[in-house]
Structure formats: structure tokens, C-alpha cells
C-alpha atoms as a PDB file:
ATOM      1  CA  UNK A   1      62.051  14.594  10.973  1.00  0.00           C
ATOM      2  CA  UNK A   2      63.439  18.240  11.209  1.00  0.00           C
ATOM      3  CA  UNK A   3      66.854  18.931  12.228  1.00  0.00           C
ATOM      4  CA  UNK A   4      67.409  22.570  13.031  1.00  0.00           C
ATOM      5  CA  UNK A   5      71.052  23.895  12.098  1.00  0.00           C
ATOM      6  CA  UNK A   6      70.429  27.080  13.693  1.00  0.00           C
ATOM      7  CA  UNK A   7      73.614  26.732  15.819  1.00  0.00           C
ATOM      8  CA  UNK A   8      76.334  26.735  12.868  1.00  0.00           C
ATOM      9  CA  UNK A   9      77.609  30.016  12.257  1.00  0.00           C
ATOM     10  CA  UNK A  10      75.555  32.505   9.984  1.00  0.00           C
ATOM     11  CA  UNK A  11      76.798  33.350   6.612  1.00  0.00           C
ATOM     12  CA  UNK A  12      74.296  36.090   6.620  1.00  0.00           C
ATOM     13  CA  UNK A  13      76.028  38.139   9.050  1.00  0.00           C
ATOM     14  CA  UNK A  14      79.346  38.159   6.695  1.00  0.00           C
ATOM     15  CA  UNK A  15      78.664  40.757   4.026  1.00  0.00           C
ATOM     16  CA  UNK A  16      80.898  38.961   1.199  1.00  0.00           C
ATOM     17  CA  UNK A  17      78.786  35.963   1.677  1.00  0.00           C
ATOM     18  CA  UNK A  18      75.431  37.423   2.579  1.00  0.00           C
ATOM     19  CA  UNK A  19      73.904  37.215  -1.054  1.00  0.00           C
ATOM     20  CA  UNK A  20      75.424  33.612  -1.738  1.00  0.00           C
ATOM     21  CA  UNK A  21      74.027  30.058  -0.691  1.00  0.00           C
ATOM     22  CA  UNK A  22      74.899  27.279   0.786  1.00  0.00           C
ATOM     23  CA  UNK A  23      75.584  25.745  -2.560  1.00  0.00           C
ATOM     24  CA  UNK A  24      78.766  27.604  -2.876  1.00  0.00           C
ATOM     25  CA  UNK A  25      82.275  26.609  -1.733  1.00  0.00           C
ATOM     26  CA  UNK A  26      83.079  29.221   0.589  1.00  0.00           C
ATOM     27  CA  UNK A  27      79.289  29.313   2.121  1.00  0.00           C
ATOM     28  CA  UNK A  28      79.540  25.769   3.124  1.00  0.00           C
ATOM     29  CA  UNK A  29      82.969  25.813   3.908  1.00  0.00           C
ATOM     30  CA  UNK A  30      81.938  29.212   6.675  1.00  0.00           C
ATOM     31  CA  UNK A  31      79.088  26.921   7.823  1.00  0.00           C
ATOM     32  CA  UNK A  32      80.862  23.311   8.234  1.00  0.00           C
ATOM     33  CA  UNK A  33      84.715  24.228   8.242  1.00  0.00           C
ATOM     34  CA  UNK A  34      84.840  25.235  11.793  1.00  0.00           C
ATOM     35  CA  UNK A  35      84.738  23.685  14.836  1.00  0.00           C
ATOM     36  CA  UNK A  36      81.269  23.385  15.949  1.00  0.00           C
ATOM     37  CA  UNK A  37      80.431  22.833  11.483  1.00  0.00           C
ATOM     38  CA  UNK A  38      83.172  19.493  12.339  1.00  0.00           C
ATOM     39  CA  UNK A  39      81.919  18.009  14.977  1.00  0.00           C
ATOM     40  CA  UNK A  40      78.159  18.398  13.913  1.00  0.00           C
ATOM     41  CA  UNK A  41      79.699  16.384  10.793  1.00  0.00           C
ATOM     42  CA  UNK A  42      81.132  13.752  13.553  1.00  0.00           C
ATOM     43  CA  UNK A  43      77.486  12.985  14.730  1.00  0.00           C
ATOM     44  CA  UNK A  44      75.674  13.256  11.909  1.00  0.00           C
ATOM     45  CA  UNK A  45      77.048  10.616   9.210  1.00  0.00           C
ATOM     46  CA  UNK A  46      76.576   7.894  12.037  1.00  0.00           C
ATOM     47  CA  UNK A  47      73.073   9.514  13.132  1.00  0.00           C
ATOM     48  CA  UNK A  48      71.931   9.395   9.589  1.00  0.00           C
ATOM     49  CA  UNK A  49      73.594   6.027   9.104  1.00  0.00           C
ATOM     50  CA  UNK A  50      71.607   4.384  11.849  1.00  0.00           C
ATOM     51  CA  UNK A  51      68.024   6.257  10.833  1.00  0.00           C
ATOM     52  CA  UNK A  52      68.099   5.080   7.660  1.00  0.00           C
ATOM     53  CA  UNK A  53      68.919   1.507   8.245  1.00  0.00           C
ATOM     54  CA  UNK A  54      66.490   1.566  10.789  1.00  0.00           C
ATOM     55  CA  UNK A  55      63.760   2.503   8.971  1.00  0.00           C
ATOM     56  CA  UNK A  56      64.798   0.625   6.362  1.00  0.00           C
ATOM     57  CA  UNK A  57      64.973  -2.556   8.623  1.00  0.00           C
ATOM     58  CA  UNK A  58      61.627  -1.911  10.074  1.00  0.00           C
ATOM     59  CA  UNK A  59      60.023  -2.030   6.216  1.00  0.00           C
ATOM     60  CA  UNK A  60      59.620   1.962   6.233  1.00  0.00           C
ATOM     61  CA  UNK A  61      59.774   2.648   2.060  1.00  0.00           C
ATOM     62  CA  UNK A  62      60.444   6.598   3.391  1.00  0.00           C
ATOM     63  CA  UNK A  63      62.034   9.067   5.241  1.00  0.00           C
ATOM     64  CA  UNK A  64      61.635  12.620   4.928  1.00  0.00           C
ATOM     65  CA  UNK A  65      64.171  14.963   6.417  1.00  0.00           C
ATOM     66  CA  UNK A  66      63.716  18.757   6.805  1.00  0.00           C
ATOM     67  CA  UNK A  67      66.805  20.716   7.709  1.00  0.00           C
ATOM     68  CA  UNK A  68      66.069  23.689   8.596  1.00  0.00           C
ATOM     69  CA  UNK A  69      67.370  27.591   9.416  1.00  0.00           C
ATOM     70  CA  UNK A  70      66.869  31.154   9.488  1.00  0.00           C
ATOM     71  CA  UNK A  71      66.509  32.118   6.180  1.00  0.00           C
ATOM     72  CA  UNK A  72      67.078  28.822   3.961  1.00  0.00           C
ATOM     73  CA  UNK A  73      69.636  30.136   2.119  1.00  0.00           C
ATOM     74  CA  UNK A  74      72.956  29.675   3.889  1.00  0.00           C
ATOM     75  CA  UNK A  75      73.027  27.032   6.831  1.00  0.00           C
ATOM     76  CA  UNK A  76      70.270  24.316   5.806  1.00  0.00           C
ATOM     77  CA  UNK A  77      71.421  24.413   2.283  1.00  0.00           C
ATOM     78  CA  UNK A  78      74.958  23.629   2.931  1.00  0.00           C
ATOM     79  CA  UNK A  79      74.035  20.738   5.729  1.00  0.00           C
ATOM     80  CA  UNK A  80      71.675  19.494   2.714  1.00  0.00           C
ATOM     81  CA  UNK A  81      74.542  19.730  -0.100  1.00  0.00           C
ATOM     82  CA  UNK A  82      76.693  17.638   2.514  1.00  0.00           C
ATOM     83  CA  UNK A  83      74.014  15.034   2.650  1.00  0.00           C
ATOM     84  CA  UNK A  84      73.293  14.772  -0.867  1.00  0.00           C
ATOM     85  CA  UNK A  85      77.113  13.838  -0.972  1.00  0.00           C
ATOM     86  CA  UNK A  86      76.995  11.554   1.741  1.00  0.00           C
ATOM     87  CA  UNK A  87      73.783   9.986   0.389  1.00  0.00           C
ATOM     88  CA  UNK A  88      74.988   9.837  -3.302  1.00  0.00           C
ATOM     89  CA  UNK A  89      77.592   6.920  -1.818  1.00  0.00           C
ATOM     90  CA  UNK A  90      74.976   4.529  -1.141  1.00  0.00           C
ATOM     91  CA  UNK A  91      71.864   2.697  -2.294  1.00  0.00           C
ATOM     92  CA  UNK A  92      69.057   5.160  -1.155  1.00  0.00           C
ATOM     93  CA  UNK A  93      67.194   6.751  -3.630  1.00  0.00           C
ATOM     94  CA  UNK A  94      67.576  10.747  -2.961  1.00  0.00           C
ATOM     95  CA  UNK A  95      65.378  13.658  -3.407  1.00  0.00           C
ATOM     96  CA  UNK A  96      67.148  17.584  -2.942  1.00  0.00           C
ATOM     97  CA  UNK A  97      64.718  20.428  -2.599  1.00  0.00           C
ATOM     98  CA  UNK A  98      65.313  23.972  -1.059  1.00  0.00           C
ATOM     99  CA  UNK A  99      62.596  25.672  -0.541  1.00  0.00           C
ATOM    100  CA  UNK A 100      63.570  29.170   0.633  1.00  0.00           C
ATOM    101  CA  UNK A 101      66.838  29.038  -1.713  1.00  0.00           C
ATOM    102  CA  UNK A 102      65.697  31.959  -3.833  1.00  0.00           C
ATOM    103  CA  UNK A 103      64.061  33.622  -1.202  1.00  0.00           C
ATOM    104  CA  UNK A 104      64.954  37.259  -0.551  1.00  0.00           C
END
């Protein structure tokens, strides 16, 4: 499954946080802290909630989740980040990696 996270506001276009990631405080905080970031959050944790207990439920041993943006540095990292969080609280067994991260 790919989500695209396009639509949260770009870090890229802010020249202080331009050569940062999402991995950072005040990245993710640009990218989630605001109102469309919020209520993205809203729909997501239940989303994800009812995917994985779905799959789960239907004897499905994985689910792979792209999240993906512009660049892969800014957006998609910090909806990631958020998940790994999320995810970290419950029984599923987790694998992070950001592909475009170092990109230039």
C-alpha cells in the first residue's frame, strides 16, 4: 500500500528547514503541527488500526506500507517517524526504512 503525503505542507520550501529531515523536531512538527498535519493524524491512527487487524484477522503474516513524497526527506519521513511511534505501542513487529533520506 502507498499513501502519498504530498498534501502536508513542504519543509523544503522553508529555508531554515530545507537541509533537515523529517526526523527532526521542528521538521515534523512544520509537517504534522498544523491543521491539515492534525487532522491527517485524526484518520490515520484508526485507518492504520483497522488495516492491520484486518490483515491480521484474515491470516496475512505482512503488510508493507510505502509513504511517500516529493523528495523523501521531509514529509514521508516525519508521517513514518509518527508511525514508528504509534506502532512501537503494540504487538506488530516493525521495520523503518527511508530510502531517499540522504538523498540530495
Amino acid at each position: 500500500m502507498v499513501w502519498d503525503v504530498r498534501f502536508l505542507p513542504n519543509p523544503y520550501w522553508v529555508p531554515e528547514l530545507r537541509d533537515h529531515t523529517g526526523l527532526e523536531e521542528q521538521v515534523a512538527a512544520y509537517v504534522l503541527q498544523n491543521k491539515t498535519g492534525r487532522l491527517f493524524l485524526q484518520h490515520l491512527d484508526p485507518c492504520l488500526s483497522f488495516l492491520l487487524t484486518s490483515h491480521e484477522g484474515a491470516g496475512r503474516k505482512d503488510f508493507t506500507l510505502a509513504v511517500g513524497c516529493t523528495g523523501g526527506r521531509h514529509r514521508s519521513v516525519a508521517v513514518t517517524d509518527y508511525l514508528k511511534k504509534v506502532l512501537a505501542e503494540t504487538t506488530f513487529d516493525l521495520t523503518v526504512y527511508h530510502r531517499d533520506i540522504t538523498r540530495e
